[in-house]
C-alpha atoms as a PDB file:
ATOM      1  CA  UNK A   1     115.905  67.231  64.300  1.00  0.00           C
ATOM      2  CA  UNK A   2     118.999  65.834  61.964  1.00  0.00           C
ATOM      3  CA  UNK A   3     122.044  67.481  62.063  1.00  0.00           C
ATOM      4  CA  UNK A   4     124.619  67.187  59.204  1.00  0.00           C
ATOM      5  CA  UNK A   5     127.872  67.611  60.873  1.00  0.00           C
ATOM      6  CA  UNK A   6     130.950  68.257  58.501  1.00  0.00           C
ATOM      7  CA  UNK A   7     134.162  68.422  58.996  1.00  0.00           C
ATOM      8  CA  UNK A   8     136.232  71.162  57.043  1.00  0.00           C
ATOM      9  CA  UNK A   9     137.940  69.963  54.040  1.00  0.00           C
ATOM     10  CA  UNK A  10     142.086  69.109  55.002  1.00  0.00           C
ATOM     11  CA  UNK A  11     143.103  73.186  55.515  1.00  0.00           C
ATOM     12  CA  UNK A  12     146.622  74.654  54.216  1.00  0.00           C
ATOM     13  CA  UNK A  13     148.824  73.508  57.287  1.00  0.00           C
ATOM     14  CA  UNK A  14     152.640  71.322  57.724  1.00  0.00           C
ATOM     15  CA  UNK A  15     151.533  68.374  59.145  1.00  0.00           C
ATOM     16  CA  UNK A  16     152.324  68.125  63.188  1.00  0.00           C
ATOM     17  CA  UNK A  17     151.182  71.769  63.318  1.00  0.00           C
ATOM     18  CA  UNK A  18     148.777  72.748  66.601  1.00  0.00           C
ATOM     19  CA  UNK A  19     146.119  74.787  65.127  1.00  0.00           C
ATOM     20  CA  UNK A  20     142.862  75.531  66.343  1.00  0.00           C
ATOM     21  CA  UNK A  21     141.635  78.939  66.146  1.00  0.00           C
ATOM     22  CA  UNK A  22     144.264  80.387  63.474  1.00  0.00           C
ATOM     23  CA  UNK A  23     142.205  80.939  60.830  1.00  0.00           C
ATOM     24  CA  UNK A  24     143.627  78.668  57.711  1.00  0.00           C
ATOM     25  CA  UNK A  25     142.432  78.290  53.839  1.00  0.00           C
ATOM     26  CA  UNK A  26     141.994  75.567  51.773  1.00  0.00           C
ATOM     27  CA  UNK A  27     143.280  74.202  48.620  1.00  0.00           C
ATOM     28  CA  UNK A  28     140.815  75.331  45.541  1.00  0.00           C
ATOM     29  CA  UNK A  29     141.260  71.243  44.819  1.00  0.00           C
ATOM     30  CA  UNK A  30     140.824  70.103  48.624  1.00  0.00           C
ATOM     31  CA  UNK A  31     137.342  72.143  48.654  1.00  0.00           C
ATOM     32  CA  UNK A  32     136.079  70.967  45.327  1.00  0.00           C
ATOM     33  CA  UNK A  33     136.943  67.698  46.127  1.00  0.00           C
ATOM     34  CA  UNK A  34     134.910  67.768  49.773  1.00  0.00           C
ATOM     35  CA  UNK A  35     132.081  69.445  48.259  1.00  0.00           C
ATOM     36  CA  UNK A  36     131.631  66.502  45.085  1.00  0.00           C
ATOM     37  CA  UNK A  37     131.520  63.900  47.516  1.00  0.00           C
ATOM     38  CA  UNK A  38     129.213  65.505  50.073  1.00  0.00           C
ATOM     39  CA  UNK A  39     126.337  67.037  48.187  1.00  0.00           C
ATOM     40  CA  UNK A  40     124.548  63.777  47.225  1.00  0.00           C
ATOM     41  CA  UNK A  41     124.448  62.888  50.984  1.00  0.00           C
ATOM     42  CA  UNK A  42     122.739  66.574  52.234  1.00  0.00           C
ATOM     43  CA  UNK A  43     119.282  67.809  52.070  1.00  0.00           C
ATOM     44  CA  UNK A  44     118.670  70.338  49.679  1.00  0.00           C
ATOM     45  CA  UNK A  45     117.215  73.946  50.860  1.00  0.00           C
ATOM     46  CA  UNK A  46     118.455  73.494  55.086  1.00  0.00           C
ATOM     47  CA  UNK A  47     119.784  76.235  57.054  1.00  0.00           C
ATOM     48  CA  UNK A  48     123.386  75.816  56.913  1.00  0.00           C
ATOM     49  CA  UNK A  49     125.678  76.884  59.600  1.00  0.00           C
ATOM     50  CA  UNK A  50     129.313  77.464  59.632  1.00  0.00           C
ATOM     51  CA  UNK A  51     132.069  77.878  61.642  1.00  0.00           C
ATOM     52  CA  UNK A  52     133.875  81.767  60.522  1.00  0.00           C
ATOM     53  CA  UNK A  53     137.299  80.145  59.838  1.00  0.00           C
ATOM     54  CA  UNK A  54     138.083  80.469  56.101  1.00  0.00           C
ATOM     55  CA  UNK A  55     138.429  76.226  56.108  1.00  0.00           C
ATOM     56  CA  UNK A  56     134.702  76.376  56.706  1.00  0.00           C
ATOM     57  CA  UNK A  57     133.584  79.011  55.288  1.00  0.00           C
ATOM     58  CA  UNK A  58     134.026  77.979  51.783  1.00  0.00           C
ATOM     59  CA  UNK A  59     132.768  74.788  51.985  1.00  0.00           C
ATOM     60  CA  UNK A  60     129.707  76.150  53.537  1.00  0.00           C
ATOM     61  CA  UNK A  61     128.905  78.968  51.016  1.00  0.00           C
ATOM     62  CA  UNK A  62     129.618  75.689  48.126  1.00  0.00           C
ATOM     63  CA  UNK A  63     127.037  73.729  49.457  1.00  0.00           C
ATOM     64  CA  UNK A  64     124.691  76.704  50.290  1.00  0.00           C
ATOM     65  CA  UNK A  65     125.324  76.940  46.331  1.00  0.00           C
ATOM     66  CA  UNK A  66     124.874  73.525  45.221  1.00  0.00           C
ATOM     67  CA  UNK A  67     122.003  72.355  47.265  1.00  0.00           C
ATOM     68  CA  UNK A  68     119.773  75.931  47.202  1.00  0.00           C
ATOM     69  CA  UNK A  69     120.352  76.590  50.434  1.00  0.00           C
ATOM     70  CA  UNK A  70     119.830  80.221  52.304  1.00  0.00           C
ATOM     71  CA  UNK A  71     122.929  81.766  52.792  1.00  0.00           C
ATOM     72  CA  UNK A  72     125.753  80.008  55.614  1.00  0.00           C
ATOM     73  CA  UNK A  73     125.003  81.378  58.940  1.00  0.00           C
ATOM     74  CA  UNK A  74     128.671  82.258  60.789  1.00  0.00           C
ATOM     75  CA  UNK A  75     128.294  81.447  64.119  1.00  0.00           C
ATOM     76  CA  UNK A  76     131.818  82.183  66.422  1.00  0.00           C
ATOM     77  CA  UNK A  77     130.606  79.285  68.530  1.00  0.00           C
ATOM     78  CA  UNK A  78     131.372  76.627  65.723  1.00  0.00           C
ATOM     79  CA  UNK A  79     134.847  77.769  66.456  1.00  0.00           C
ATOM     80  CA  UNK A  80     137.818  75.334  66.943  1.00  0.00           C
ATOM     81  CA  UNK A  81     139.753  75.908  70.250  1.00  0.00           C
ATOM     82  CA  UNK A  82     142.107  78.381  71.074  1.00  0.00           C
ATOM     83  CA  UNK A  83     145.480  77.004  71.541  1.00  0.00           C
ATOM     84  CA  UNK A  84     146.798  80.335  72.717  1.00  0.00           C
ATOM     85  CA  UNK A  85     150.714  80.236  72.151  1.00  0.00           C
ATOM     86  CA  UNK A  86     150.867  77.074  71.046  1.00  0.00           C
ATOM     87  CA  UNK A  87     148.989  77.884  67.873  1.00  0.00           C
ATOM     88  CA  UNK A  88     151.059  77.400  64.693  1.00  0.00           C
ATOM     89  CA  UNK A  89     153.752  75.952  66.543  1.00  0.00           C
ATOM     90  CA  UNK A  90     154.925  72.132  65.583  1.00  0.00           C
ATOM     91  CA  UNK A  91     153.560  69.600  68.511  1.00  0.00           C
ATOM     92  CA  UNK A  92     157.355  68.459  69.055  1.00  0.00           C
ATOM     93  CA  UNK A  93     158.300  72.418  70.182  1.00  0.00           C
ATOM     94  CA  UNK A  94     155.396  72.633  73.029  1.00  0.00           C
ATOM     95  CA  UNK A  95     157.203  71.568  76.480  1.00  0.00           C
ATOM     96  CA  UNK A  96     156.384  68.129  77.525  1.00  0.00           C
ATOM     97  CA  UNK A  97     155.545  69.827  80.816  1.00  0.00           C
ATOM     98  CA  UNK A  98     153.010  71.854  79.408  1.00  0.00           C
ATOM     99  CA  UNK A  99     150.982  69.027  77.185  1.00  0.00           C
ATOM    100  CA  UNK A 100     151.664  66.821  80.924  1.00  0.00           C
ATOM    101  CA  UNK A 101     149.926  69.923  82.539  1.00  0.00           C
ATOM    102  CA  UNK A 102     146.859  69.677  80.234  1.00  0.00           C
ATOM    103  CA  UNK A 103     146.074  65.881  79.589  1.00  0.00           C
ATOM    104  CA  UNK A 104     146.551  65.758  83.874  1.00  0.00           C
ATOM    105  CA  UNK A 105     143.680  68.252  84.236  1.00  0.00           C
ATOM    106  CA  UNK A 106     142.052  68.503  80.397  1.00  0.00           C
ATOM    107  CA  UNK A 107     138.808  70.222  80.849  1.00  0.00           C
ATOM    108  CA  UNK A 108     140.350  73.253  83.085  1.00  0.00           C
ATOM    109  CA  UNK A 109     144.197  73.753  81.921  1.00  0.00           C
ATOM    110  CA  UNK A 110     144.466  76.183  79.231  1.00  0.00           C
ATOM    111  CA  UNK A 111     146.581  75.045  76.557  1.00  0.00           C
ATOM    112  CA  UNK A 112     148.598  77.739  75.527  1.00  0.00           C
ATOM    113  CA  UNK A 113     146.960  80.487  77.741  1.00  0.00           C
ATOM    114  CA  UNK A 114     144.169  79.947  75.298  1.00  0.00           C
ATOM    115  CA  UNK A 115     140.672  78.330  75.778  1.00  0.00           C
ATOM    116  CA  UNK A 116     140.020  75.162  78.353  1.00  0.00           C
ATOM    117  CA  UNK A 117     138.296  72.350  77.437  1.00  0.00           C
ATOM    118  CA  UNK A 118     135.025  72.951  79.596  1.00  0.00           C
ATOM    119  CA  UNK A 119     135.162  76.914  78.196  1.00  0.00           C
ATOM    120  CA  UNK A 120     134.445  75.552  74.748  1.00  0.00           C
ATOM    121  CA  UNK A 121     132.350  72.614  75.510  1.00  0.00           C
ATOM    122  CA  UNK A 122     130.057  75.626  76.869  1.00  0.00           C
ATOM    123  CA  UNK A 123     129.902  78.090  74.095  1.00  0.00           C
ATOM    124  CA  UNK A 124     129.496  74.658  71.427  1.00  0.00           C
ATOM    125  CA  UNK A 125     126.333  73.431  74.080  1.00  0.00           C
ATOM    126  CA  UNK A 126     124.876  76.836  74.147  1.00  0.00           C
ATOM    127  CA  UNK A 127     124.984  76.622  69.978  1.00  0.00           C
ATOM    128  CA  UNK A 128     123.494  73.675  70.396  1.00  0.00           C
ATOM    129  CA  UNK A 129     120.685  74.429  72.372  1.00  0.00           C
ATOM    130  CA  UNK A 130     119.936  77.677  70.519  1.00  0.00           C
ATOM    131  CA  UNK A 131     119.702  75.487  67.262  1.00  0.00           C
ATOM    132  CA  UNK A 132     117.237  73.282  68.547  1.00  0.00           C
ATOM    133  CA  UNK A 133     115.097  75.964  69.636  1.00  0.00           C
ATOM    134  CA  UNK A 134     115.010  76.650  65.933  1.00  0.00           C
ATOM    135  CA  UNK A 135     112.822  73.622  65.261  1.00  0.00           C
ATOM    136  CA  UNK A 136     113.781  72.554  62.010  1.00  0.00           C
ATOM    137  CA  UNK A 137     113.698  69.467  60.519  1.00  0.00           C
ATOM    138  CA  UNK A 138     117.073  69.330  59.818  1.00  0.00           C
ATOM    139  CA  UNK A 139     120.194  71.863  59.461  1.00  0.00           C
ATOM    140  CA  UNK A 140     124.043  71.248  58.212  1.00  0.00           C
ATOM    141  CA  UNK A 141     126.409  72.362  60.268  1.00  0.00           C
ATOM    142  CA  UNK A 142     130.229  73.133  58.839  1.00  0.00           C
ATOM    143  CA  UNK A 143     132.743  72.987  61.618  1.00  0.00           C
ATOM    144  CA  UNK A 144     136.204  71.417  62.963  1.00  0.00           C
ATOM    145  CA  UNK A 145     136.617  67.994  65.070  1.00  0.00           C
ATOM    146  CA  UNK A 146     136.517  69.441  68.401  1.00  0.00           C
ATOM    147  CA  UNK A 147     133.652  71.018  67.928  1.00  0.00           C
ATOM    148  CA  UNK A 148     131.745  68.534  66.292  1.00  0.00           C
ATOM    149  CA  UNK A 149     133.266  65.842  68.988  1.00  0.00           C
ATOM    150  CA  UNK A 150     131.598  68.117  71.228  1.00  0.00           C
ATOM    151  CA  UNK A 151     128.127  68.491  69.624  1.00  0.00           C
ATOM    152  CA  UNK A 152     127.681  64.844  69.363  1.00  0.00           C
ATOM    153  CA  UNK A 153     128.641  64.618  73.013  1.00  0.00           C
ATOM    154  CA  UNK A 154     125.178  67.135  73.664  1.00  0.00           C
ATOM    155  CA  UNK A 155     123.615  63.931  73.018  1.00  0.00           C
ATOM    156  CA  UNK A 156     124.386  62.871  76.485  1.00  0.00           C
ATOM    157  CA  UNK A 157     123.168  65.409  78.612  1.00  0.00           C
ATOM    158  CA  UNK A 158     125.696  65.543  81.107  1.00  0.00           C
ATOM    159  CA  UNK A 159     127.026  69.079  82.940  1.00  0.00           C
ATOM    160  CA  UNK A 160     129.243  70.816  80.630  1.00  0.00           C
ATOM    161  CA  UNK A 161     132.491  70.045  82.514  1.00  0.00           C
ATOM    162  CA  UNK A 162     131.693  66.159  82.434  1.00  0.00           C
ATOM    163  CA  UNK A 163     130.775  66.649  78.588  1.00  0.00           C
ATOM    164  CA  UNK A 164     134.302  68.283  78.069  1.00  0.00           C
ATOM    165  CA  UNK A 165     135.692  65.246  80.022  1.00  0.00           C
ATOM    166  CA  UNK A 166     133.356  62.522  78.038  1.00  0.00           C
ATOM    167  CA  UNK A 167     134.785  64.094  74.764  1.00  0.00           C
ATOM    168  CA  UNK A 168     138.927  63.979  75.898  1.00  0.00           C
ATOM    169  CA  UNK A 169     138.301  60.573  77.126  1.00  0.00           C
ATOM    170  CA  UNK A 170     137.003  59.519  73.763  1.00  0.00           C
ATOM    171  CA  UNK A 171     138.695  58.361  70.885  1.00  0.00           C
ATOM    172  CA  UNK A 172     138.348  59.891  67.562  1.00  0.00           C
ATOM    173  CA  UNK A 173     138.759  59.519  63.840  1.00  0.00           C
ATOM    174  CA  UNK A 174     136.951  62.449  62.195  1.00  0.00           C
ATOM    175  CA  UNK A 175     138.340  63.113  58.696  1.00  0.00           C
ATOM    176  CA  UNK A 176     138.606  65.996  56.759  1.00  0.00           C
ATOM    177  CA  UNK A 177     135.343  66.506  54.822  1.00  0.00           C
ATOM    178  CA  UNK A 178     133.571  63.825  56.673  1.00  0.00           C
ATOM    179  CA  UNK A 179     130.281  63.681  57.634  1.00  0.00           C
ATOM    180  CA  UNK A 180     128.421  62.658  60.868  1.00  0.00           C
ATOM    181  CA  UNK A 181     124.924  62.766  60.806  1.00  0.00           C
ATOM    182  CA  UNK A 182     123.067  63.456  64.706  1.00  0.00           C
ATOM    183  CA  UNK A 183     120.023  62.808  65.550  1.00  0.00           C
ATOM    184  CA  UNK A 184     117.961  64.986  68.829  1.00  0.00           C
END
């Protein structure tokens, strides 16, 4: 199976913001922009799949649109994670102690009093085990970074807690609108 992995178009935030799970829009412009320069790339009539958050959802129902695709399937599991109380807050007013307390123990600690690491390396592995089980030839997936840092790491088949471990000790460079294509 292919998987078309995209990244939300750049969402209505300050830059320096922690956001995960708050649920943000995106520019009419931003979204136009993301869907022009993805639809040549994407298979025409695949299931699509998309995270609930507005950033996603838009882009998802677009391409549905464009590339005569059955309707975006929400799934809460394409979700970014939950930062808890550090949502919506700028990066420079979280304690130092508290960011030290996660990247010393990343997969367990709890950002926020929000959602660990290894709790949403779980619910993004179960996603993508139930997709394969779908057997299609391919599917586009609209998501955030984390999550689809964490699909690609399925690849690997390791224990979810590794996986969530494989993925902080990575680094990244997903950008907004981008596409990753993954092969299973």
């Amino acid at each position: 199976m292919r998987i078309y992995l995209v990244r939300h178009p750049q969402p209505l935030v300050a830059t320096g913001t922690c956001y995960g799970r708050t649920d943000l829009d995106v520019s009419e412009a931003e979204q136009s922009l993301a869907l022009q320069a993805l639809i040549s790339s994407l298979p025409k009539r695949a299931p699509v799949f998309s995270s609930p958050a507005l950033r996603c959802i838009g882009l998802a129902a677009g391409l549905s649109r464009a590339l005569d695709c059955p309707a975006p399937i929400h799934d809460p599991r394409l979700l970014e994670m939950d930062f808890g109380r550090w949502e919506m807050r700028s990066w420079n007013e979280i304690p130092r102690s508290e960011i030290d307390a996660w990247t010393d123990d990343i997969a367990v600690y709890r950002p926020g009093g929000g959602e660990n690491l290894a709790q949403m390396a779980q619910r993004v592995r179960a996603f993508h085990d139930d997709l394969l089980l779908l057997n299609h030839d391919c599917a586009i997936v609209v998501c955030h970074a984390g999550t689809i840092r964490l699909l690609l790491a399925c690849r690997c088949i390791l224990p979810v807690a590794d996986m969530a471990l494989h993925v902080a000790r990575t680094p990244h460079k997903i950008a907004y609108g981008e596409l990753t294509v993954m092969d299973c």
